[in-house]
N, C-alpha and C. Protein backbone atom coordinates (compact mmCIF):
# COMPACT_ATOMS: atom_id res chain seq x y z
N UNK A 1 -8.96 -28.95 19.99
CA UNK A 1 -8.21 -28.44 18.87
C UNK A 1 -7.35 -27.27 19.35
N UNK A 2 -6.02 -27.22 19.08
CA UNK A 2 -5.06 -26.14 19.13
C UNK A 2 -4.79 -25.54 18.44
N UNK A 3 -4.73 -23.83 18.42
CA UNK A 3 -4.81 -22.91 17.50
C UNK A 3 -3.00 -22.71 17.55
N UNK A 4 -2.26 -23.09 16.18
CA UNK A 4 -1.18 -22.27 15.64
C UNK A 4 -0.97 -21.17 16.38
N UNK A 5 0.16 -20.96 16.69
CA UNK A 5 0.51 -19.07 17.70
C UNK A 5 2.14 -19.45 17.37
N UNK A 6 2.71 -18.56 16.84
CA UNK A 6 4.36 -18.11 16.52
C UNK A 6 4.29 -16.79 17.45
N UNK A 7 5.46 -17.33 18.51
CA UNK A 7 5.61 -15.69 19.17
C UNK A 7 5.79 -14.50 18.86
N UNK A 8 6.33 -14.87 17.21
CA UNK A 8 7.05 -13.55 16.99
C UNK A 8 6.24 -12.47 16.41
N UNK A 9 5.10 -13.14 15.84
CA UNK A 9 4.02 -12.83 15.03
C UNK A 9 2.82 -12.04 15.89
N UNK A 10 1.87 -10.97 15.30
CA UNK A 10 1.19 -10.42 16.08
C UNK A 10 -0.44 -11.23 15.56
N UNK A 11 -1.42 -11.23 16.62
CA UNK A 11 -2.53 -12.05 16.12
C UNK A 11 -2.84 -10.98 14.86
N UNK A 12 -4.33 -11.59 14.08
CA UNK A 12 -4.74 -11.10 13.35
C UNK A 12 -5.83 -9.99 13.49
N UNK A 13 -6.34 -9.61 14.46
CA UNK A 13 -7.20 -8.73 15.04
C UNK A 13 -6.67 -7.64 14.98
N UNK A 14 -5.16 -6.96 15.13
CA UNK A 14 -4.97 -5.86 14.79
C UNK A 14 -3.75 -5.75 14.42
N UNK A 15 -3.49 -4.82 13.66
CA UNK A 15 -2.22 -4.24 12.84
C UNK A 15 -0.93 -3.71 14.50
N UNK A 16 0.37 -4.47 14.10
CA UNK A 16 1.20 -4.23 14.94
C UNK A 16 1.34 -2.40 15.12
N UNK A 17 1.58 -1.52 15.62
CA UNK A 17 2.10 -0.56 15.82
C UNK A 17 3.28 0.12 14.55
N UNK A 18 3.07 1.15 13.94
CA UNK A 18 4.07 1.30 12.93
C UNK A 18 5.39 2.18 13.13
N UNK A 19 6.51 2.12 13.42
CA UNK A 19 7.72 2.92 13.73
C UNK A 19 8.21 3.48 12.58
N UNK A 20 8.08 5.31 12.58
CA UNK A 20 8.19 6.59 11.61
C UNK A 20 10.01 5.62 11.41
N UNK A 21 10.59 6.40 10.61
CA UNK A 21 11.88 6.19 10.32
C UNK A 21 12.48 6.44 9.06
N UNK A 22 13.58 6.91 8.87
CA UNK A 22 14.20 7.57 8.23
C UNK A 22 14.76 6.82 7.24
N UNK A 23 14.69 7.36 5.94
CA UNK A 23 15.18 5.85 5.02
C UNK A 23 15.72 7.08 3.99
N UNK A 24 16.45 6.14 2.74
CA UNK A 24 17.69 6.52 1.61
C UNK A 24 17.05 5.71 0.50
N UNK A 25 16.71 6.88 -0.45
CA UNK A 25 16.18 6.02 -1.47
C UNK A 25 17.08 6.44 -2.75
N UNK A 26 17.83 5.60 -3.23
CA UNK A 26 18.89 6.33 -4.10
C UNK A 26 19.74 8.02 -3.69
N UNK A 27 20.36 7.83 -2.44
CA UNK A 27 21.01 8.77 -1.97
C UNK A 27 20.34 10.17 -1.86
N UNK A 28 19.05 10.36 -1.63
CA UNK A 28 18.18 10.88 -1.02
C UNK A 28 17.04 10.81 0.15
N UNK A 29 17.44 11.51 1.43
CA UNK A 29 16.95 11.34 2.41
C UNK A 29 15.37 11.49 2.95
N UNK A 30 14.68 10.53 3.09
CA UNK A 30 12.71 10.78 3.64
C UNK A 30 12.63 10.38 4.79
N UNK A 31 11.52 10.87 5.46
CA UNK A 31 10.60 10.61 6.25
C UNK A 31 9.45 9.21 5.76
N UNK A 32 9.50 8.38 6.52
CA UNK A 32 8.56 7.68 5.89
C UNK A 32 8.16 7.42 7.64
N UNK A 33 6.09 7.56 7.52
CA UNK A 33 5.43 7.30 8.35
C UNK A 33 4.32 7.48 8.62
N UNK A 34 3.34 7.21 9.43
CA UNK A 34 1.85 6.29 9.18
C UNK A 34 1.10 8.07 8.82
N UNK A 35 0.18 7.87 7.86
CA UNK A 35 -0.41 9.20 7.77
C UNK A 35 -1.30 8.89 9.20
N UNK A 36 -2.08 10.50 8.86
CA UNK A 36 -2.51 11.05 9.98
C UNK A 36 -4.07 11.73 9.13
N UNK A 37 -5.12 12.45 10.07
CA UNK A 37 -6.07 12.64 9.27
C UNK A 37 -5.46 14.12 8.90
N UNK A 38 -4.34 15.04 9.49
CA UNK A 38 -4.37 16.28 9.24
C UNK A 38 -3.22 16.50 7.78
N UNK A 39 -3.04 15.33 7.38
CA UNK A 39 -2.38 14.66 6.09
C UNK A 39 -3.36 14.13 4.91
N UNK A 40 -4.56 14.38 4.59
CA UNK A 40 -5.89 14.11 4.15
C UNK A 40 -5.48 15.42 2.76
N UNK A 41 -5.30 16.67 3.34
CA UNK A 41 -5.84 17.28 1.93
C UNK A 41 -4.76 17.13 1.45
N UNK A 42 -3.39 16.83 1.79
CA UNK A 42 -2.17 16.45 0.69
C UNK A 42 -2.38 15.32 -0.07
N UNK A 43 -2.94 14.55 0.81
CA UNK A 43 -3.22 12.98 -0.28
C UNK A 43 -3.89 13.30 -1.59
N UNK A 44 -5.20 13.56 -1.00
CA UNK A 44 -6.09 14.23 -2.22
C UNK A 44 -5.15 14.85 -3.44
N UNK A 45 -4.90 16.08 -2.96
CA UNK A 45 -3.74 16.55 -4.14
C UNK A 45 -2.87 16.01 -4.75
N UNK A 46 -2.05 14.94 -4.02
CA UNK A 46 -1.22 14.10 -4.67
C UNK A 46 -1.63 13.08 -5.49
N UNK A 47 -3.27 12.61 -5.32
CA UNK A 47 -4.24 11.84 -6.10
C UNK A 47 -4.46 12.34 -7.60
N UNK A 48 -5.03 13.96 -6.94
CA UNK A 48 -4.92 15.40 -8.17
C UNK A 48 -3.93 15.26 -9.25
N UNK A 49 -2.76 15.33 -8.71
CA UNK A 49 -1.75 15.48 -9.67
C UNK A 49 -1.17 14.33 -10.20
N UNK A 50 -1.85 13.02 -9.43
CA UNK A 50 -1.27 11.36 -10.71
C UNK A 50 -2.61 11.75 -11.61
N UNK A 51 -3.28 11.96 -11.26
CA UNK A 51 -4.65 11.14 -11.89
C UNK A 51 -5.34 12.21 -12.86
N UNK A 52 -4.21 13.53 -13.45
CA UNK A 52 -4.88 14.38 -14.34
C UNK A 52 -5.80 15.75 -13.83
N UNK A 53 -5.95 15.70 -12.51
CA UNK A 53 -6.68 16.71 -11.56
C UNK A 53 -7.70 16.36 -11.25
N UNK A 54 -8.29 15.09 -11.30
CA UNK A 54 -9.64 14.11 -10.89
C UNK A 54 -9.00 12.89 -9.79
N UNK A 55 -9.55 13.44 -8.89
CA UNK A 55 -8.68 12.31 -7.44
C UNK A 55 -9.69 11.24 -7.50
N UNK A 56 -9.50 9.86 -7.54
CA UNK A 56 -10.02 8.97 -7.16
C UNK A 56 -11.29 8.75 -5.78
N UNK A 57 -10.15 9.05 -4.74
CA UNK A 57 -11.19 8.81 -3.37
C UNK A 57 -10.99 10.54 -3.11
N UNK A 58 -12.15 10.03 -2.26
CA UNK A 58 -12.84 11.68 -1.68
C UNK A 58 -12.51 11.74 -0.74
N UNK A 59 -12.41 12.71 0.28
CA UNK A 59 -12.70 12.93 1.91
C UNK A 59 -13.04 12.11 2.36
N UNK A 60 -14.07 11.87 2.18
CA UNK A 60 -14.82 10.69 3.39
C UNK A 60 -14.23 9.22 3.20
N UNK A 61 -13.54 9.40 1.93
CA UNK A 61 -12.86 7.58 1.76
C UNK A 61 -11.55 7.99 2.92
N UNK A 62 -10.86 9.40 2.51
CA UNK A 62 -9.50 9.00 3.46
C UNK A 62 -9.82 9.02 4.94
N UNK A 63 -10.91 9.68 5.34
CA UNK A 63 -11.17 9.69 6.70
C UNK A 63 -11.81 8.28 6.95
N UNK A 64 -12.36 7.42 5.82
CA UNK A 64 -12.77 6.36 6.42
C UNK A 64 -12.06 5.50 7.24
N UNK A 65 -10.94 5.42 5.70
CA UNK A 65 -9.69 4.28 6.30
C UNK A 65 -8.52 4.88 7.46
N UNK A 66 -8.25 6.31 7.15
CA UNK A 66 -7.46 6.73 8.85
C UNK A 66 -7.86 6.26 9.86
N UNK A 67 -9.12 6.24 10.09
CA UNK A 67 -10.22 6.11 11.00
C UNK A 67 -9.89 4.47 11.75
N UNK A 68 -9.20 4.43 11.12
CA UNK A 68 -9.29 2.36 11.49
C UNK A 68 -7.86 2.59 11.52
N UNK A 69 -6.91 2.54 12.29
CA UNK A 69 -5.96 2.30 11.92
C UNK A 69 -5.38 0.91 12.65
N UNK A 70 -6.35 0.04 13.92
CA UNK A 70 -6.10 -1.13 13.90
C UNK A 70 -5.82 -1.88 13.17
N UNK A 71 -7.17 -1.79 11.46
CA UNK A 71 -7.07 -3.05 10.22
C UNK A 71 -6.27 -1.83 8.97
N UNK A 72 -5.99 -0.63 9.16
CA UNK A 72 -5.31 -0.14 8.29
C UNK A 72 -4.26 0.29 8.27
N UNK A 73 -3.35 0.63 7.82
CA UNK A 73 -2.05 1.17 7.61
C UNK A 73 -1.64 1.89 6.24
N UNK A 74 -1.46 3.33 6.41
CA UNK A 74 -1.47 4.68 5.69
C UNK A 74 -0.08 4.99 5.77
N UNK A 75 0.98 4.44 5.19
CA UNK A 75 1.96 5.46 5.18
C UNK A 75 2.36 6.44 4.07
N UNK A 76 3.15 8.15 4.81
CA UNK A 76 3.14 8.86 3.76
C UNK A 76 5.09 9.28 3.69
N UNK A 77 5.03 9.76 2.60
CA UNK A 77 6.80 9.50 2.72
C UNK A 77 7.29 11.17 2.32
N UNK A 78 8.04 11.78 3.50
CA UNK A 78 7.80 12.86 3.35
C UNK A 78 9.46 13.59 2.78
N UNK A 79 9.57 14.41 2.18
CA UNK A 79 10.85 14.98 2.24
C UNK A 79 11.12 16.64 2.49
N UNK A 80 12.34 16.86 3.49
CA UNK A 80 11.88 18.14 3.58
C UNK A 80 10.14 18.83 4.36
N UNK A 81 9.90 18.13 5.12
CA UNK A 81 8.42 18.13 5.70
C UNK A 81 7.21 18.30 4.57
N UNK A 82 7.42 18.14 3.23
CA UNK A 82 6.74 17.78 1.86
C UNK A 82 6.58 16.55 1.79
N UNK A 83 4.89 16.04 1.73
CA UNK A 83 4.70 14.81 1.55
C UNK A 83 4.86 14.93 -0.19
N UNK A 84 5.47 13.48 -0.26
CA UNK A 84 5.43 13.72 -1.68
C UNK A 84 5.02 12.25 -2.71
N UNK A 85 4.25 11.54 -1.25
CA UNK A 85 4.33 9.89 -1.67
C UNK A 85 3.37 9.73 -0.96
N UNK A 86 2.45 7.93 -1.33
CA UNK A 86 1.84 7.20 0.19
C UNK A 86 1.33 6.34 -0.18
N UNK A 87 1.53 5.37 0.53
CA UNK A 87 0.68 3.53 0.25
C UNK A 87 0.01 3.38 1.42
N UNK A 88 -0.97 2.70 1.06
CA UNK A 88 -2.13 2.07 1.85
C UNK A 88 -2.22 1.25 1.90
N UNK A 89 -2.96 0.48 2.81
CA UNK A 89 -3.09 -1.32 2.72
C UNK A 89 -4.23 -2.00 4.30
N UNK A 90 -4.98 -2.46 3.42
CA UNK A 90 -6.67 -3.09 4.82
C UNK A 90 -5.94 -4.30 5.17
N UNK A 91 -6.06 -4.71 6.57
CA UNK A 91 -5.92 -5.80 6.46
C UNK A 91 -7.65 -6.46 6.90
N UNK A 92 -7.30 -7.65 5.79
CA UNK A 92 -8.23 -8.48 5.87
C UNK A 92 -8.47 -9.75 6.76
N UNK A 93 -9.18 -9.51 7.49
CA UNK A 93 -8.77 -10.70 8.72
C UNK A 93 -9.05 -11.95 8.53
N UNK A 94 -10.84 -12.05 7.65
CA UNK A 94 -10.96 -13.26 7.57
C UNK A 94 -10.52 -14.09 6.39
N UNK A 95 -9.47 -13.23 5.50
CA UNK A 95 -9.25 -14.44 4.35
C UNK A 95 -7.51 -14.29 4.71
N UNK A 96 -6.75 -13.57 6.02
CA UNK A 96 -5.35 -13.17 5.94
C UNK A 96 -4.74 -12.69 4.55
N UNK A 97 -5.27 -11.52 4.35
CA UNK A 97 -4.69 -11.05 3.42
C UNK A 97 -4.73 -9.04 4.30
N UNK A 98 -3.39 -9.11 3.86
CA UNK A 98 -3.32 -7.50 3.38
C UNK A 98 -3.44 -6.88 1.34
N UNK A 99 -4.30 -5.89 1.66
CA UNK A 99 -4.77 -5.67 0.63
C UNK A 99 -4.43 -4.28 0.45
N UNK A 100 -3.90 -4.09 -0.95
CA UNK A 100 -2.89 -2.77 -1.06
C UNK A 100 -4.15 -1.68 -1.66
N UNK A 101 -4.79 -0.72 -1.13
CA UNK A 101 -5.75 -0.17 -1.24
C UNK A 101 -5.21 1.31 -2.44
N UNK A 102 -4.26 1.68 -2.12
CA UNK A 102 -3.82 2.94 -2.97
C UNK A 102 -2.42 3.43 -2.52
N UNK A 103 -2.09 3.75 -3.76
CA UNK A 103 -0.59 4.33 -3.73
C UNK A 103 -0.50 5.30 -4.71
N UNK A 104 0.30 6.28 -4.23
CA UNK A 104 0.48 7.30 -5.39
C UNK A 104 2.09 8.16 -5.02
N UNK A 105 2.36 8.51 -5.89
CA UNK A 105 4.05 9.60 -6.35
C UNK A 105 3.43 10.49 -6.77
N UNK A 106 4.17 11.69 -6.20
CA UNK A 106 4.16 13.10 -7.55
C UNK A 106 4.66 12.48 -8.15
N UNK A 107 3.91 13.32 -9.66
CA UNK A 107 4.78 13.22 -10.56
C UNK A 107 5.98 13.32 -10.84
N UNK A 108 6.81 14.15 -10.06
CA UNK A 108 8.27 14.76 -10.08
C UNK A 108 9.13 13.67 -9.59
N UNK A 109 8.50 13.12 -8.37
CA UNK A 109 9.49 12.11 -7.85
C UNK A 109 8.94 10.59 -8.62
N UNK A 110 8.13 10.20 -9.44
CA UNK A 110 8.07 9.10 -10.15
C UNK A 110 9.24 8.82 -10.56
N UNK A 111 9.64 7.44 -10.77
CA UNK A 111 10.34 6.67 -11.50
C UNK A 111 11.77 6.94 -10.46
N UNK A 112 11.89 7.50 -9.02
CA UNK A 112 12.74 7.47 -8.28
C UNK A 112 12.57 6.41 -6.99
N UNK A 113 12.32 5.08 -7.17
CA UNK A 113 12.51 4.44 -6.23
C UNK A 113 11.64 4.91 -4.94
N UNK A 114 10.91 5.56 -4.95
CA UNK A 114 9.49 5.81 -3.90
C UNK A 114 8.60 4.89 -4.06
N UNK A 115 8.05 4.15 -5.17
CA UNK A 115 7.04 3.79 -5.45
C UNK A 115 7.25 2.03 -4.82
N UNK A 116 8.78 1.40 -5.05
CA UNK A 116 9.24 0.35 -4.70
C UNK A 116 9.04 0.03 -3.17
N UNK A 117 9.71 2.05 -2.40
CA UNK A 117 10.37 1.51 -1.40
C UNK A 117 8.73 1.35 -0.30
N UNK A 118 8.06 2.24 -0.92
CA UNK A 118 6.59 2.15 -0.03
C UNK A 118 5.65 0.73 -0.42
N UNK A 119 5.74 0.28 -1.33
CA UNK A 119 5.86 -1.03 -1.57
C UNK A 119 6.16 -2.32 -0.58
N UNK A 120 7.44 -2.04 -0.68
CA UNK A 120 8.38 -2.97 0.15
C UNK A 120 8.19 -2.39 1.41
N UNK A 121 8.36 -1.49 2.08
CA UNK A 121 7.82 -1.11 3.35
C UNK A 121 6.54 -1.73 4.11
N UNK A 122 5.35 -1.78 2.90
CA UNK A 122 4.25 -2.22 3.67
C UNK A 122 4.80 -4.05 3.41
N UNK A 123 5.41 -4.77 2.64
CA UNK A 123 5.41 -5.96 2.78
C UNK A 123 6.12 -6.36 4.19
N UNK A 124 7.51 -5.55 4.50
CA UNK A 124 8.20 -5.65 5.67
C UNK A 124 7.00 -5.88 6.89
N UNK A 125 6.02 -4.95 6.69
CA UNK A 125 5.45 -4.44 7.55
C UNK A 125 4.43 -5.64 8.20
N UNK A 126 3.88 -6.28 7.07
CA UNK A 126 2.66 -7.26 6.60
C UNK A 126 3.67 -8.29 7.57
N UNK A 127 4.75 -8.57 6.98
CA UNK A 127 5.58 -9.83 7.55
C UNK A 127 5.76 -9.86 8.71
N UNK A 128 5.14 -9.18 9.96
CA UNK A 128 5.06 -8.86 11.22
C UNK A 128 3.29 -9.24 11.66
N UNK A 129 2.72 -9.72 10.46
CA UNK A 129 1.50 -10.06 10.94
C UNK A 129 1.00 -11.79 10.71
N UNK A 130 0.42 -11.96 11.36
CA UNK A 130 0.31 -13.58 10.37
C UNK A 130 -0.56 -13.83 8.94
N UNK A 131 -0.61 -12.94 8.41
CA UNK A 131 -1.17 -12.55 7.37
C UNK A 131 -0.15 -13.45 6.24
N UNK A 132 -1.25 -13.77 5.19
CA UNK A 132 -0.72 -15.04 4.29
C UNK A 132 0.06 -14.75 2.75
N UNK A 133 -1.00 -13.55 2.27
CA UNK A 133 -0.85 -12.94 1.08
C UNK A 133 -1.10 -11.02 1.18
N UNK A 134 -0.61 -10.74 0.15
CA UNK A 134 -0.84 -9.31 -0.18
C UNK A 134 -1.87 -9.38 -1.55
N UNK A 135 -2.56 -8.43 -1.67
CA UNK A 135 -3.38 -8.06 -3.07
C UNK A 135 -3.45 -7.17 -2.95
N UNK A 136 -3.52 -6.87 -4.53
CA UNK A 136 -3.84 -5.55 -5.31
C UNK A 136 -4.91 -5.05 -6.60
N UNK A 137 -4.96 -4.31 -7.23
CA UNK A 137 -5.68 -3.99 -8.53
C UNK A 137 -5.15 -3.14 -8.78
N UNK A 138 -4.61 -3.35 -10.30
CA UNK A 138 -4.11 -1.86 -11.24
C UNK A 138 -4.90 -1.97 -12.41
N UNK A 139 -5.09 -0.51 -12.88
CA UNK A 139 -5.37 -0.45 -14.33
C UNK A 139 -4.81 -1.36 -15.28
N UNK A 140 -5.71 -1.84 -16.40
CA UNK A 140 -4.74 -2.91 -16.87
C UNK A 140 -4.04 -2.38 -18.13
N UNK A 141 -4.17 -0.50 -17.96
CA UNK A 141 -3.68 0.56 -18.94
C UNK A 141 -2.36 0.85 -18.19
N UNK A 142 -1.99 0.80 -17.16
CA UNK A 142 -0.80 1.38 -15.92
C UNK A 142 0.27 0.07 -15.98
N UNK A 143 0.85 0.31 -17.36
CA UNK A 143 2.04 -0.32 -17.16
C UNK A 143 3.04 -0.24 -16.62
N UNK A 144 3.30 0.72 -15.93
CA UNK A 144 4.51 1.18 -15.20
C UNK A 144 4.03 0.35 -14.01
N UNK A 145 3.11 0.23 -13.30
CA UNK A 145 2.59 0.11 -12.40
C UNK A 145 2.45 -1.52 -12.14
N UNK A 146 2.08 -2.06 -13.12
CA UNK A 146 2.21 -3.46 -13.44
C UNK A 146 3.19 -4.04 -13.47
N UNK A 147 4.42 -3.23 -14.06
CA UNK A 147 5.25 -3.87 -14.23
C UNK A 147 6.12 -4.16 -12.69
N UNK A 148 6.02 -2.69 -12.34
CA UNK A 148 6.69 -2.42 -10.87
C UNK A 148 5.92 -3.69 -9.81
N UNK A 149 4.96 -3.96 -9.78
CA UNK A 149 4.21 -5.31 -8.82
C UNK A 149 4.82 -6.87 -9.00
N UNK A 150 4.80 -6.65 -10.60
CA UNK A 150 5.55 -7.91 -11.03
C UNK A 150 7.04 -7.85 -10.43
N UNK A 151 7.91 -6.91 -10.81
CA UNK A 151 9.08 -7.13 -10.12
C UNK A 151 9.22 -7.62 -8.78
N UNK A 152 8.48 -7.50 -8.09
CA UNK A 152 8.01 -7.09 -6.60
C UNK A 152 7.49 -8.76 -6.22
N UNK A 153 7.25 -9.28 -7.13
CA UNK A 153 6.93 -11.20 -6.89
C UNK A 153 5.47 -11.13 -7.24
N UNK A 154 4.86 -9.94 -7.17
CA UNK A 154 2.92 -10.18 -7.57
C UNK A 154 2.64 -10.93 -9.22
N UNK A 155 2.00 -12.01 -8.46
CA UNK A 155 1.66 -12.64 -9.87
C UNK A 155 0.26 -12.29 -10.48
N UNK A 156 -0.38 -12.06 -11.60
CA UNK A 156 -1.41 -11.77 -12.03
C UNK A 156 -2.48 -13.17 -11.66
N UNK A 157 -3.27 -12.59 -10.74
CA UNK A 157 -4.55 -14.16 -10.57
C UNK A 157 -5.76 -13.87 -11.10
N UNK A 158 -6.03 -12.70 -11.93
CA UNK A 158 -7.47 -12.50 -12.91
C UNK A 158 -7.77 -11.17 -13.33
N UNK A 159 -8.68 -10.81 -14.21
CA UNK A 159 -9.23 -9.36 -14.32
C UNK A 159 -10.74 -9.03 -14.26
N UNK A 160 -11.00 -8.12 -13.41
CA UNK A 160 -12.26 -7.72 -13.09
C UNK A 160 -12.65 -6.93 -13.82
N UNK A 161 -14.06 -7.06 -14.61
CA UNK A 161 -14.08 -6.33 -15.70
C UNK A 161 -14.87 -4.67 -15.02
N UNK A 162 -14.90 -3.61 -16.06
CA UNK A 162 -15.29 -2.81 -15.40
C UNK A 162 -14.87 -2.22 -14.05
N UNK A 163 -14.04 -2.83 -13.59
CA UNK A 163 -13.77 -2.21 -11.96
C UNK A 163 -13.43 -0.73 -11.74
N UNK A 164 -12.94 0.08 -12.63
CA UNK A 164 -13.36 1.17 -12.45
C UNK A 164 -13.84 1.92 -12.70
N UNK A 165 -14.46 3.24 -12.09
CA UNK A 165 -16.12 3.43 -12.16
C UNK A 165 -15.51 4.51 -13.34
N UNK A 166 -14.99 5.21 -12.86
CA UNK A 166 -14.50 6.69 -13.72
C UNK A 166 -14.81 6.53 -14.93
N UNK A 167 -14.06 5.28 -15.98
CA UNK A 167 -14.41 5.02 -17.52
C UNK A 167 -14.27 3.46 -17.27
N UNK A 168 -14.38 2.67 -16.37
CA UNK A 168 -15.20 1.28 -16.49
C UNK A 168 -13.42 0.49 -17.44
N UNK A 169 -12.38 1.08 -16.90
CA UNK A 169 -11.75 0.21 -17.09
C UNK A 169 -11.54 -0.75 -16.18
N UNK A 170 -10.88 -2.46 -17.25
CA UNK A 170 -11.01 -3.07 -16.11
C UNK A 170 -9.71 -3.68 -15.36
N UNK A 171 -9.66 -4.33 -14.89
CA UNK A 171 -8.43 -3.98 -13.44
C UNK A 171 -7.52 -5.27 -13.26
N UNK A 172 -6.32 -5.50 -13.21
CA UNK A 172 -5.45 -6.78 -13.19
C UNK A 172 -5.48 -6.85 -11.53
N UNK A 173 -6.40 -8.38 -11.11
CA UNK A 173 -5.86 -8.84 -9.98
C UNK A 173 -4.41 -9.15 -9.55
N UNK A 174 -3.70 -9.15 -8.57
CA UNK A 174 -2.31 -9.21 -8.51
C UNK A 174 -2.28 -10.07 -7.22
N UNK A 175 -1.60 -10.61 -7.18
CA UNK A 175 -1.17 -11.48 -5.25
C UNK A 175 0.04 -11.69 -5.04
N UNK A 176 0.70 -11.50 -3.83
CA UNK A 176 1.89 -12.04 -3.18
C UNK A 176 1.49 -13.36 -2.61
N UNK A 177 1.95 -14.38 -2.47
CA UNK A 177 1.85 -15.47 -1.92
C UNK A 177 2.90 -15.59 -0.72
N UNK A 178 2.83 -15.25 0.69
CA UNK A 178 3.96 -15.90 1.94
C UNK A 178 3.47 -17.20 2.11
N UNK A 179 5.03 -17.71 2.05
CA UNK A 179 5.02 -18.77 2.20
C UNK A 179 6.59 -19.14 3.77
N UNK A 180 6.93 -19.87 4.05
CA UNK A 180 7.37 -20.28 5.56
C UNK A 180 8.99 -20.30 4.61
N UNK A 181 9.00 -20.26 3.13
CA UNK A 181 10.44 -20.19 2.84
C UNK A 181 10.95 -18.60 2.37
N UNK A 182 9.70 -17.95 2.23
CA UNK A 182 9.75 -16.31 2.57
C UNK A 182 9.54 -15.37 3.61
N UNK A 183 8.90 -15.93 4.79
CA UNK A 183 8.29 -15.17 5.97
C UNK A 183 9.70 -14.30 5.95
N UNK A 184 11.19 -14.32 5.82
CA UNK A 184 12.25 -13.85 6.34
C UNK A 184 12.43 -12.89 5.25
N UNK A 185 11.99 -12.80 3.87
CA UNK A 185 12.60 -11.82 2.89
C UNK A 185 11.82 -10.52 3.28
């Protein structure tokens, strides 16, 4: 039996290498590039300030996933050497999926095309792996958030009840599907 191999593609065992780079998001200039662990207590804070002053993950979650950065990928999007953004994403080896673990905006820069472009960044990014699909989970209260995935091609594939612990709301599964007539978008 012969195993599938596309040259262009990196195996599934580890995440290609990520290149920092300079991007324009509605005629404003960022930094966008892979966090780091000495980028840990900004996340937190930036968690702080979506989430009401109660951060989701703790220390030991962001040092978990830095910690891996073969199956993970952390980018933070900085302006002015101010992080002010950052998406996450595991990759999953044995079902080929990248899985969008957390994302967050200040508040200030919400609703400015950050939230899309780190988005679309990690899909660019994914499309360099042989990885099949993307997933996610949002509140199924975070319509902004929902809506922004949907634009984005994520179709709703179920809801997990309870999934989050905080007040046991429960959570809209989401998926990208690649397929060989998208590998190029």
């Amino acid at each position: 039996m012969f195993l599938k191999f596309r040259k262009s593609k990196h195996l599934l065992n580890s995440l290609p290498k990520y290149t920092e780079k300079v991007v324009d998001v509605q005629g404003t200039t960022f930094l966008l590039r892979r966090a780091t662990m000495s980028d840990i207590d900004m996340l937190i804070k930036i968690e702080e300030a979506v989430y009401n002053g109660s951060a989701p993950w703790l220390l030991r979650d962001f040092v978990s996933e830095l910690s891996r950065p073969h199956v993970r990928l952390y980018l933070v999007i900085e302006r002015r050497g101010q992080i002010v953004g950052f998406a996450g994403a595991a990759l999953r080896t044995d079902i080929h999926d990248m899985h969008i673990t957390n994302i967050a905006v200040l508040p200030v820069w919400q609703n400015s095309g950050l939230g899309t472009m780190l988005m679309q960044e990690l899909k660019l990014f994914t499309k360099k792996t042989d990885v099949s699909s993307m997933t996610l989970e949002a509140r199924v209260s975070n319509i902004g958030a929902l809506a922004l995935y949907e634009r984005l091609g994520y179709k709703q594939t179920g809801i997990k009840k309870g999934y989050y612990l905080d007040n046991r709301e429960d959570a809209v599964s989401m998926a990208l599907h690649f397929d060989d007539s998208t590998s190029n978008n």
